[in-house]
Protein backbone atom coordinates (compact mmCIF):
# COMPACT_ATOMS: atom_id res chain seq x y z
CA UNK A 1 72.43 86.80 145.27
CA UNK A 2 72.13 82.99 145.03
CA UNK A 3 69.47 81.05 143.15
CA UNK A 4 66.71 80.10 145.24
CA UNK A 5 63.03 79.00 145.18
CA UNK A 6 62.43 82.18 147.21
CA UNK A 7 63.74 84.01 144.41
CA UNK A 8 62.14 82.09 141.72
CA UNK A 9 59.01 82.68 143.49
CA UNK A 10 60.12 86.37 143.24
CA UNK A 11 60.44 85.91 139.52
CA UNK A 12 57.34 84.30 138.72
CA UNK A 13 55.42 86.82 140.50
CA UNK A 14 57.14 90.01 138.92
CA UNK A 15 56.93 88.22 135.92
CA UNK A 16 52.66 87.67 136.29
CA UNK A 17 52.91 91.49 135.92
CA UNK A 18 55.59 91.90 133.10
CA UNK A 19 57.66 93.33 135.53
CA UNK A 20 61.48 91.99 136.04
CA UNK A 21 64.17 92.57 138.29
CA UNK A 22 67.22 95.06 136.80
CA UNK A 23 69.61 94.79 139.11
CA UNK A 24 71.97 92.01 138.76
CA UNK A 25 75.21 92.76 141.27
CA UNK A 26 75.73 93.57 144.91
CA UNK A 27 74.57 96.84 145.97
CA UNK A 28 75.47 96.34 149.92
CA UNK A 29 78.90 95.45 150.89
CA UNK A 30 79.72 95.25 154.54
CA UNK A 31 82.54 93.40 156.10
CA UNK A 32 82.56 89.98 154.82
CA UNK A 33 78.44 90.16 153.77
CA UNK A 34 77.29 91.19 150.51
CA UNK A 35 73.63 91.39 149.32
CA UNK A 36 71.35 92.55 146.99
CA UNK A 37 69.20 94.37 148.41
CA UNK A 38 68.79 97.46 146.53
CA UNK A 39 66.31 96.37 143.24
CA UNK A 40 65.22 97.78 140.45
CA UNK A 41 61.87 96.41 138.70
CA UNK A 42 60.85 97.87 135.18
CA UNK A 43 58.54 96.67 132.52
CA UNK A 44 60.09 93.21 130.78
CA UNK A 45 59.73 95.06 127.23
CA UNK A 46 61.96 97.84 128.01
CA UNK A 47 65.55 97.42 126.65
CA UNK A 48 68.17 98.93 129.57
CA UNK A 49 70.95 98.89 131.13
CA UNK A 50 72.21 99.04 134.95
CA UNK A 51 75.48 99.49 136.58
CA UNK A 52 76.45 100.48 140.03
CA UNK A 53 77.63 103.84 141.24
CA UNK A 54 80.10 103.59 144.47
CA UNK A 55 79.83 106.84 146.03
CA UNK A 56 81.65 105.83 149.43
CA UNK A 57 78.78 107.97 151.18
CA UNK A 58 76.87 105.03 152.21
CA UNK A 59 77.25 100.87 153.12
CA UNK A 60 74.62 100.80 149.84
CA UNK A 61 75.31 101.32 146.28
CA UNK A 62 73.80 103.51 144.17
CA UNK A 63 71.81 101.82 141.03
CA UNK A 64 72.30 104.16 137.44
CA UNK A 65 69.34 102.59 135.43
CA UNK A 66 69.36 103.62 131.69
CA UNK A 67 66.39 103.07 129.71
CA UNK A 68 67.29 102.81 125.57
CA UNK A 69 64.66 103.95 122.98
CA UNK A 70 62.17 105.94 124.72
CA UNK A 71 59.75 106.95 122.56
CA UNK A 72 58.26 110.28 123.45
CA UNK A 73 55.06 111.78 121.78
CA UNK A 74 54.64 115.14 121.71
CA UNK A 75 51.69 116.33 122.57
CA UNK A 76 50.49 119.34 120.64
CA UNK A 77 47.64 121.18 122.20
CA UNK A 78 45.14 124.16 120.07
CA UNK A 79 45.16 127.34 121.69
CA UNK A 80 42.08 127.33 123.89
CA UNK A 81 39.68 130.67 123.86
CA UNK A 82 37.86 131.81 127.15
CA UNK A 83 35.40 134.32 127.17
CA UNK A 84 35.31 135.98 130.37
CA UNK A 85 31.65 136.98 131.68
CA UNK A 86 31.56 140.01 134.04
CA UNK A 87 28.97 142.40 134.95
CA UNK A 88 30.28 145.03 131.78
């Protein structure tokens, strides 16, 4: 939850692979503790958005990640022919 070098460490590595980190709030809450240990990691070019879902099943949080602008191709495929060889 707190900056750290452990997690700029974290950062810079994730970061080597265009990756980053989505989630940004507590996703365990216990007691008087709360962490962040639930994460996310998505490709730095992606444009998202995360919030938490509290489903009082759980001591964890669920995570609702929501990519924007997803750009599908559709894939169009030819009819394929197959001649079948038998003994006729």
């Amino acid at each position: 939850m707190e900056a750290s070098n452990n997690r700029k460490s974290l950062d810079s590595l994730l970061a080597t692979y265009n990756l980053r980190s989505t989630v940004h709030f507590p996703t365990r809450i216990v007691n008087n503790s709360i962490s962040m240990i639930d994460n996310i990691f998505i490709d730095a070019s992606r444009n998202y958005t995360t919030e938490p879902y509290i489903n009082g099943l759980s001591d964890h949080d669920a995570q609702i990640l929501t990519i924007h602008n997803i750009a599908v191709t559709n894939i169009t495929t030819d009819p394929c022919y197959i001649r079948n060889f038998n003994k006729n």
